[in-house]
C-alpha atoms as a PDB file:
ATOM      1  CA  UNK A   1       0.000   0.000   0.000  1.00  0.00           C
ATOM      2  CA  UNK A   2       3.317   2.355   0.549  1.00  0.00           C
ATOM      3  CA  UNK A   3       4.586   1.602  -2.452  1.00  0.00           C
ATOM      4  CA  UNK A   4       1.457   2.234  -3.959  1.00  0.00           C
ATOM      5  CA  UNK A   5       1.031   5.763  -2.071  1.00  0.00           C
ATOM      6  CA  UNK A   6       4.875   6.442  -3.392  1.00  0.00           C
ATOM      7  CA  UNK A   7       4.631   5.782  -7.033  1.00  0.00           C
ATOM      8  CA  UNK A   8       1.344   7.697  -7.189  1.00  0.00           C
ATOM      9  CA  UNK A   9       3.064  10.736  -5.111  1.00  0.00           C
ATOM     10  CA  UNK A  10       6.102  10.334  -7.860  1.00  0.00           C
ATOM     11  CA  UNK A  11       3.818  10.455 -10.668  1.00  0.00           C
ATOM     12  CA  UNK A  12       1.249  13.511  -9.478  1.00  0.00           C
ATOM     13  CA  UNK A  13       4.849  15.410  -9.331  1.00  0.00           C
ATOM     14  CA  UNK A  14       6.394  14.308 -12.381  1.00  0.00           C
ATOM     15  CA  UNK A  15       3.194  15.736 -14.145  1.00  0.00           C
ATOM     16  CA  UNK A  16       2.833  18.320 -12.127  1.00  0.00           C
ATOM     17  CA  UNK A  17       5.850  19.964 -13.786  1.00  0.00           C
ATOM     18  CA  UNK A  18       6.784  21.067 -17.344  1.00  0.00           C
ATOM     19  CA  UNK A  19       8.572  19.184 -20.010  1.00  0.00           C
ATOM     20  CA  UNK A  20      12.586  20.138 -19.966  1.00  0.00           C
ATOM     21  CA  UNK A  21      13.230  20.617 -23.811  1.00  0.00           C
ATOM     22  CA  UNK A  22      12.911  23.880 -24.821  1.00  0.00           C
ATOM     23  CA  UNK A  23      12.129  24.754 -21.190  1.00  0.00           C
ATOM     24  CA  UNK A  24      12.751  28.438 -21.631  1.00  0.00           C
ATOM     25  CA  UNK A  25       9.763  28.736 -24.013  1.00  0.00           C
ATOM     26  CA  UNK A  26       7.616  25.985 -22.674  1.00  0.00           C
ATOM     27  CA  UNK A  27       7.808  26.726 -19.482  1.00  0.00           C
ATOM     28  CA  UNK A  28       6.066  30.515 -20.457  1.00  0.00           C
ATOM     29  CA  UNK A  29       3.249  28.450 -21.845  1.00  0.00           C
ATOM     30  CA  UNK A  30       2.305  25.958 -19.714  1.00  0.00           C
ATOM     31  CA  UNK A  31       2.275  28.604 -16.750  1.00  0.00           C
ATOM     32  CA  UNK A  32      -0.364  31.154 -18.416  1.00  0.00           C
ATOM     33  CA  UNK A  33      -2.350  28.203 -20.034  1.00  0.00           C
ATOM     34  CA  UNK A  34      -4.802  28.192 -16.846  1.00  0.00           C
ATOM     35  CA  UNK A  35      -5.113  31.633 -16.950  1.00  0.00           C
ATOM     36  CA  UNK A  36      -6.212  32.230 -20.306  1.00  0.00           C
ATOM     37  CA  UNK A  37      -8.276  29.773 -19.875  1.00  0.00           C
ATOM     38  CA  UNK A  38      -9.931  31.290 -17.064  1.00  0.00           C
ATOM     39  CA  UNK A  39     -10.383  34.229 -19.740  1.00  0.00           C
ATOM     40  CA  UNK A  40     -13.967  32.680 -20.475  1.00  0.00           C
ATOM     41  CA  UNK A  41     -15.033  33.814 -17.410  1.00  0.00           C
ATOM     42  CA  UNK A  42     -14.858  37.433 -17.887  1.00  0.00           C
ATOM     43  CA  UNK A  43     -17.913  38.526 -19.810  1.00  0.00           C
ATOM     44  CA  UNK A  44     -16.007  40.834 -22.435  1.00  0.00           C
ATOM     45  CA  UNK A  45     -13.794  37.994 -23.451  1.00  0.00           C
ATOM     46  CA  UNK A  46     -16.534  34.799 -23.045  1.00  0.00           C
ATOM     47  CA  UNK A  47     -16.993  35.409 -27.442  1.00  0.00           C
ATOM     48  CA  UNK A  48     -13.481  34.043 -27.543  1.00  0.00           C
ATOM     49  CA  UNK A  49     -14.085  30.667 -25.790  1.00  0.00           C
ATOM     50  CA  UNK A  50     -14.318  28.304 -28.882  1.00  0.00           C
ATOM     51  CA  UNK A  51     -10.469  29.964 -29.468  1.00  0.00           C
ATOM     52  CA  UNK A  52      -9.740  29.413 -25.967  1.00  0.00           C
ATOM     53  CA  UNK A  53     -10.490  25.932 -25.805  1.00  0.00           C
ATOM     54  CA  UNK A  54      -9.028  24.995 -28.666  1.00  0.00           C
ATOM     55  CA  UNK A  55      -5.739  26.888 -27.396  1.00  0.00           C
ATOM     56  CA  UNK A  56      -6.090  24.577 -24.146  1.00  0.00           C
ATOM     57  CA  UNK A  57      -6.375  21.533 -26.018  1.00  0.00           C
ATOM     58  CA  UNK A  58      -3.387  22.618 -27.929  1.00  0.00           C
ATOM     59  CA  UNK A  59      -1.146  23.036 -25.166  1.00  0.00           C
ATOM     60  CA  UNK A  60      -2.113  20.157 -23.485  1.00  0.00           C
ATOM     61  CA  UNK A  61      -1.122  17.845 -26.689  1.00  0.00           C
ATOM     62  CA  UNK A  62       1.653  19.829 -26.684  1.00  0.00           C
ATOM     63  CA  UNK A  63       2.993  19.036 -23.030  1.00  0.00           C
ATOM     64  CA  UNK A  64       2.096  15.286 -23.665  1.00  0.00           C
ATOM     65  CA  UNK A  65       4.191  15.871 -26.625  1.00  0.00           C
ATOM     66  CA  UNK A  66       7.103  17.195 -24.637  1.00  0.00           C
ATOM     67  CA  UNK A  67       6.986  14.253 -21.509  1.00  0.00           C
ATOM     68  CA  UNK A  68       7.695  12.205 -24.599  1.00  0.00           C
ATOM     69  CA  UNK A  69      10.739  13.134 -25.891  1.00  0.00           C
ATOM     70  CA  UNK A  70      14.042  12.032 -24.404  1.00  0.00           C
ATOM     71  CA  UNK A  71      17.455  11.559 -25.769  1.00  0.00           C
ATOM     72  CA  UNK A  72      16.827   9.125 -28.312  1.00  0.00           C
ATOM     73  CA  UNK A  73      14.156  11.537 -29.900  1.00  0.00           C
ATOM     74  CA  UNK A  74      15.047  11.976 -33.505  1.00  0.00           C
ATOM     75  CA  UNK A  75      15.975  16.059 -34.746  1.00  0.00           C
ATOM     76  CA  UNK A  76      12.719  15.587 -36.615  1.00  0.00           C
ATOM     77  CA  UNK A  77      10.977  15.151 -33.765  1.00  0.00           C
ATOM     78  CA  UNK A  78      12.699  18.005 -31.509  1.00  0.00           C
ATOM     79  CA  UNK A  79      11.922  20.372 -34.036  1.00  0.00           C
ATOM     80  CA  UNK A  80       8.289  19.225 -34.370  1.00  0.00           C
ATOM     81  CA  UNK A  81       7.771  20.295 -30.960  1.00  0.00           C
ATOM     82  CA  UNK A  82       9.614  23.598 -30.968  1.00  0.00           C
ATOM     83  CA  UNK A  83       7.853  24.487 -33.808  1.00  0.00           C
ATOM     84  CA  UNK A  84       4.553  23.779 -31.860  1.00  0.00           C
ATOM     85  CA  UNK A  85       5.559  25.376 -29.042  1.00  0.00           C
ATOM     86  CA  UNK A  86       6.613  28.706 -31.177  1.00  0.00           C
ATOM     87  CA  UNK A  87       3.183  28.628 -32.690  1.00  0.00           C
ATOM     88  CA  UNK A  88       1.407  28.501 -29.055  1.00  0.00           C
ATOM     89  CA  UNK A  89       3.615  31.138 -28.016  1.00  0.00           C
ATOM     90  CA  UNK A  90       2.793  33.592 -30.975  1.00  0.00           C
ATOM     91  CA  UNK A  91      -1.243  32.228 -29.584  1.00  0.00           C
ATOM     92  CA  UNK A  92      -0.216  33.387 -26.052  1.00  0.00           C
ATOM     93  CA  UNK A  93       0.697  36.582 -27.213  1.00  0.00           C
ATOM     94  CA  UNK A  94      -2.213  36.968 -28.973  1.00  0.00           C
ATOM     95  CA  UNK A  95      -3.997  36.703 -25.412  1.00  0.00           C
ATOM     96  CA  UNK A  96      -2.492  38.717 -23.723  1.00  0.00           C
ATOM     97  CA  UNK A  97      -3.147  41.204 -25.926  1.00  0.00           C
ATOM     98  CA  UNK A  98      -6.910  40.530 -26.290  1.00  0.00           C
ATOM     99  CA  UNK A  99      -6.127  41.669 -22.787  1.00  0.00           C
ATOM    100  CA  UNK A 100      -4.447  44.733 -22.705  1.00  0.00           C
ATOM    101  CA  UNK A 101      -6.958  45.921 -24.892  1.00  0.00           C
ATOM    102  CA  UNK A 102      -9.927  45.081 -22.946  1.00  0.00           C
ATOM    103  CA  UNK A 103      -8.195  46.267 -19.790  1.00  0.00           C
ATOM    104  CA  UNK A 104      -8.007  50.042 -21.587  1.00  0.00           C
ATOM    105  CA  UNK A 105     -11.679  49.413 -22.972  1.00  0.00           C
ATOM    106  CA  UNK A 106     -12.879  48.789 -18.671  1.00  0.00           C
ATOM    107  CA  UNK A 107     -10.831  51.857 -17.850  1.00  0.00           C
ATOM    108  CA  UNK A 108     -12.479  54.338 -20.665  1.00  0.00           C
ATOM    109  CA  UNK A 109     -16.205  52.553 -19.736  1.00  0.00           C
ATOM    110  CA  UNK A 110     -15.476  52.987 -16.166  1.00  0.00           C
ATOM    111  CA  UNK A 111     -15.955  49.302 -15.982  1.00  0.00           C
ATOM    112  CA  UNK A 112     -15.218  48.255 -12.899  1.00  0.00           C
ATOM    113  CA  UNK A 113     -15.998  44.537 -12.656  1.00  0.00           C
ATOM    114  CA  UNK A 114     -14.484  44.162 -15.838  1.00  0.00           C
ATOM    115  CA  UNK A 115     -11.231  46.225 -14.621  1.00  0.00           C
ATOM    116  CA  UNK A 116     -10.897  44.233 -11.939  1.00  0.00           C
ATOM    117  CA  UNK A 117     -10.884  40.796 -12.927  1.00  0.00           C
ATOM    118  CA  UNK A 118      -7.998  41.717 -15.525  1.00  0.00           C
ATOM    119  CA  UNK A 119      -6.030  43.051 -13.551  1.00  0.00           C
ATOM    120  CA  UNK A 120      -5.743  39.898 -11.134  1.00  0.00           C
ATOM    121  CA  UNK A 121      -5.975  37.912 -14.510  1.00  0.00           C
ATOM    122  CA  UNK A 122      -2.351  37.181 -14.331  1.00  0.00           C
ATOM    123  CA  UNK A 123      -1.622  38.003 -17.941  1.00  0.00           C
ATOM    124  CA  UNK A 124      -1.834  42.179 -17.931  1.00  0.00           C
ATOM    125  CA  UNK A 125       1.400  44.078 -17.510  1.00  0.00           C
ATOM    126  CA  UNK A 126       0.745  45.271 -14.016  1.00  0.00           C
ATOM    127  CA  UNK A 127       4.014  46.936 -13.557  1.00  0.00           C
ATOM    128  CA  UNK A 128       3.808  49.033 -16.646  1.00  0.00           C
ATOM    129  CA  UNK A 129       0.303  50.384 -15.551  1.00  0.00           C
ATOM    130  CA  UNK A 130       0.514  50.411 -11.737  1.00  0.00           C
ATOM    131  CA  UNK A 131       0.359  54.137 -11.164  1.00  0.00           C
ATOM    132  CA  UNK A 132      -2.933  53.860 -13.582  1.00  0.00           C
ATOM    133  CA  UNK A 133      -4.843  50.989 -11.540  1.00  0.00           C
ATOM    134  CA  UNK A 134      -3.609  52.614  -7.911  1.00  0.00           C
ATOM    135  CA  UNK A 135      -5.342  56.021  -9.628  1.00  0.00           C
ATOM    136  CA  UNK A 136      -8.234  54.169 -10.672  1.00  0.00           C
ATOM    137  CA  UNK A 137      -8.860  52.518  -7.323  1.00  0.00           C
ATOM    138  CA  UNK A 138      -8.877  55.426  -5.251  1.00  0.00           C
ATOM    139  CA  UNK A 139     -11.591  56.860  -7.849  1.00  0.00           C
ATOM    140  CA  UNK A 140     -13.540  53.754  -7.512  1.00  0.00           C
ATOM    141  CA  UNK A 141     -12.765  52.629  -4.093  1.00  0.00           C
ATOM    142  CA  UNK A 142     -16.410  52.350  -3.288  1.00  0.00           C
ATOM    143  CA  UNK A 143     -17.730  49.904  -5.755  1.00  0.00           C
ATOM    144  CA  UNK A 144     -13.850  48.348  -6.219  1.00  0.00           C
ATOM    145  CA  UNK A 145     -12.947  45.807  -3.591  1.00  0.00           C
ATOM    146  CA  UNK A 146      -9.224  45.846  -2.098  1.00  0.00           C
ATOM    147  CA  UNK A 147      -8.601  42.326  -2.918  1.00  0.00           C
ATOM    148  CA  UNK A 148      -5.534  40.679  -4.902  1.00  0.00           C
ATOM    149  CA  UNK A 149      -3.664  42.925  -6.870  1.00  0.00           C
ATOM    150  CA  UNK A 150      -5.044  45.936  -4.978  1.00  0.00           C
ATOM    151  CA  UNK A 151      -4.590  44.683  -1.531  1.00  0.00           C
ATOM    152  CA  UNK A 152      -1.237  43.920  -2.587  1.00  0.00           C
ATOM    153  CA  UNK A 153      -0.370  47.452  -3.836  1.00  0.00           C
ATOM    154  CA  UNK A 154      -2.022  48.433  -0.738  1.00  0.00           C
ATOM    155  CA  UNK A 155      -0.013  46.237   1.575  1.00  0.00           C
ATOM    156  CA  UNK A 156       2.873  47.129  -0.065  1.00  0.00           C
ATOM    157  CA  UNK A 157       1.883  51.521   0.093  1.00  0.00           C
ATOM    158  CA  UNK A 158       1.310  50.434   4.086  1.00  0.00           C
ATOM    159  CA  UNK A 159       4.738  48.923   4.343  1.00  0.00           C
ATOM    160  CA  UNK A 160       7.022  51.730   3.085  1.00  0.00           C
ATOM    161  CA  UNK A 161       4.684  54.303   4.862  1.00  0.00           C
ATOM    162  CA  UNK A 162       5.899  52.045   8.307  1.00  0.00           C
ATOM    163  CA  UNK A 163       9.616  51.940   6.478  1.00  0.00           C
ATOM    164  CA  UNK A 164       9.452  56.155   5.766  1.00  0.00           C
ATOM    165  CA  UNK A 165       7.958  56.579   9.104  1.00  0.00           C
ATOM    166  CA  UNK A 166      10.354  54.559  11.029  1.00  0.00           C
ATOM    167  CA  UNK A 167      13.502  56.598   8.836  1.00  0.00           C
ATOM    168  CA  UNK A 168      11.992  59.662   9.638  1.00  0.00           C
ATOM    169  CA  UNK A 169      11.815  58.468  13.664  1.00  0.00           C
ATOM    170  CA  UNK A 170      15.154  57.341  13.435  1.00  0.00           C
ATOM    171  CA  UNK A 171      15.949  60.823  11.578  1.00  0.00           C
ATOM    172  CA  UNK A 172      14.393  62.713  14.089  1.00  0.00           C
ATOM    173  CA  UNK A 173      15.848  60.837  17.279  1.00  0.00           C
ATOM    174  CA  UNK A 174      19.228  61.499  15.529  1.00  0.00           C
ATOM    175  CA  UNK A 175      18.488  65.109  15.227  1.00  0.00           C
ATOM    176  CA  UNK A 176      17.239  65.340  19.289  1.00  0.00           C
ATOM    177  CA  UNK A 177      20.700  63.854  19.733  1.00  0.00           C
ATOM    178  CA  UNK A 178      22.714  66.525  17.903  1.00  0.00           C
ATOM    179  CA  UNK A 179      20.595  68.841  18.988  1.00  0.00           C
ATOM    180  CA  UNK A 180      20.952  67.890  23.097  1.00  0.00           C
ATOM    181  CA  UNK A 181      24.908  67.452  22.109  1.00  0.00           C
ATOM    182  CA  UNK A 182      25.027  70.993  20.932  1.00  0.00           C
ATOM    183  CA  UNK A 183      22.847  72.174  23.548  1.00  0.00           C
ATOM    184  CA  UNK A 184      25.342  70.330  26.170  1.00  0.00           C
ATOM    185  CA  UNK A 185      28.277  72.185  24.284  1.00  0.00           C
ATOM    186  CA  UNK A 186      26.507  75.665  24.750  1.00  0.00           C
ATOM    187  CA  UNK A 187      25.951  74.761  28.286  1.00  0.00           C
ATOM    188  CA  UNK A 188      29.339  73.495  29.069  1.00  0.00           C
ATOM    189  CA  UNK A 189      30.929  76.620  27.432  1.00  0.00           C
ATOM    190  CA  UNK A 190      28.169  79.081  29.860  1.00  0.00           C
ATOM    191  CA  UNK A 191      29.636  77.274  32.875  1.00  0.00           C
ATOM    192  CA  UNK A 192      33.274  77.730  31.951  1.00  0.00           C
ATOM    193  CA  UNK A 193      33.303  80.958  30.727  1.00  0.00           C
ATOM    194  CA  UNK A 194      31.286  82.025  34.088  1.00  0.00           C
ATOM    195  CA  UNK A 195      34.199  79.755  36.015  1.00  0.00           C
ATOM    196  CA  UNK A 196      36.657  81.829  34.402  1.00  0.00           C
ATOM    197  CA  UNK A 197      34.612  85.552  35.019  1.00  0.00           C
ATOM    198  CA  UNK A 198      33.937  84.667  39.206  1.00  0.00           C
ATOM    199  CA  UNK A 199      38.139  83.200  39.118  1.00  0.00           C
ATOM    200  CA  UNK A 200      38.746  86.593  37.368  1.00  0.00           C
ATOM    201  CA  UNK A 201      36.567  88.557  39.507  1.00  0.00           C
ATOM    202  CA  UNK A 202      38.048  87.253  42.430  1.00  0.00           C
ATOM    203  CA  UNK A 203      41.749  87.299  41.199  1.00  0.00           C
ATOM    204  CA  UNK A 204      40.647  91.245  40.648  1.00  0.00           C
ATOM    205  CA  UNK A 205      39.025  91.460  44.117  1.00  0.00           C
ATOM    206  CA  UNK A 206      42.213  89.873  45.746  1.00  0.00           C
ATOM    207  CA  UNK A 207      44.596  92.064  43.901  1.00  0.00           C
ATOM    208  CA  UNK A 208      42.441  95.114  44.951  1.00  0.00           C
ATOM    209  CA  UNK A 209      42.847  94.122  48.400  1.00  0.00           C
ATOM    210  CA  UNK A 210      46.552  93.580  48.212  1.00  0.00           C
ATOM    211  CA  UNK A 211      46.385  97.545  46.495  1.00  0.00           C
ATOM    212  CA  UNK A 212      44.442  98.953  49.739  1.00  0.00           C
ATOM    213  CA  UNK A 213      46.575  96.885  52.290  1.00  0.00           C
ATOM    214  CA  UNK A 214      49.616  98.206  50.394  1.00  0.00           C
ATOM    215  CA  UNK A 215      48.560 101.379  50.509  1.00  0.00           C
ATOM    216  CA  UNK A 216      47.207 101.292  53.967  1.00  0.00           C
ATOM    217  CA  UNK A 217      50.852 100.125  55.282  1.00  0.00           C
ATOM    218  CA  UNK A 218      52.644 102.861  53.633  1.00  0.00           C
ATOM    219  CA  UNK A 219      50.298 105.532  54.669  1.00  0.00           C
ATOM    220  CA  UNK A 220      50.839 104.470  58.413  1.00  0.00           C
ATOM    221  CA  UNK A 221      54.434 104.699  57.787  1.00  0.00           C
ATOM    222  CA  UNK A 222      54.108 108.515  57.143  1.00  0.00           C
ATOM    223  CA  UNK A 223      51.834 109.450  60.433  1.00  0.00           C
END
């Protein structure tokens, strides 16, 4: 029963991942294949879902394809499936696009169900149009829930507010230490120079005194 529980464990994971030839190219496939297919789920893009299917079908032949081949797979064959992968590739493309233009279509309509299930589609440029869905958000914040990519950007805006705040803390404890050294220096420098003004005052007091006694001894000597 073990080994049973083993070799099914072994084989869930061996299909689990991607075929290694032409890994580079495959690999881009196989990992957006679920989401474009989950493209037939957003209302705007449910007219392509005879294109998507047939895309999903494709790739999956195409992975089976790939398990296949091992070193004693003939050129013919290699090529075969690069040039099937190329040809799903120039597909995925093709989908992603379908998405960045429906993306810009939900922003102009104000779209906002639309907007955000691209956006946490997986297959939109995020990066490239951050400061544009952050913007949108906050316009929409009332009808657009902070989930996924949102929360994320929002998680993220909370983080390095608690990074810029705790720089600016440590900025300002740094400057209340300067700023009690230099007080401490101006303090330090009062006493002293008052030391010095009562030993001077005193030296002058003394040295009056040693005037008037003078004086007083020499005047007695003339009586």
């Amino acid at each position: 029963m073990l080994k049973y529980l083993m070799l099914l464990l072994l084989t869930t994971i061996l299909f689990a991942q991607n075929p290694f030839p032409y890994a580079a190219l495959g690999d881009l496939i196989y990992d957006n294949v679920n989401k474009i297919k989950n493209l037939e789920n957003i209302n705007v893009l449910k007219k392509y879902s005879i294109e998507i299917n047939k895309y999903t079908s494709d790739v999956a032949l195409a992975k089976k394809e790939g398990f296949k081949l091992d070193h004693n797979s003939s050129q013919a064959q290699r090529k075969h499936y690069l040039n099937h992968l190329r040809e799903l590739a120039q597909q995925n493309d093709f989908f992603k696009r379908l998405v960045d233009v429906a993306y810009k279509n939900a922003i102009k309509k104000e779209d906002t169900q639309t907007f955000s299930a691209l956006i946490n589609s997986g297959l939109l440029d995020t990066e490239k149009y951050k400061k544009e869905i952050i913007d949108y958000y906050f316009e929409h914040q009332q009808e657009l829930p902070a989930t996924g990519l949102i929360q994320s950007y929002l998680d993220e805006d909370a983080k390095l507010r608690a990074k810029k705040e705790a720089q600016q803390k440590r900025y300002k404890s740094k400057k209340e230490r300067e700023a009690e050294r230099i007080r401490w220096i101006r303090e330090e420098d009062k006493r002293q120079k008052e030391y010095l003004e009562k030993k001077l005052q005193k030296e002058l007091e003394e040295k009056k005194q040693e005037i008037r006694e003078y004086q007083k001894t020499e005047l007695s000597k003339t009586i």
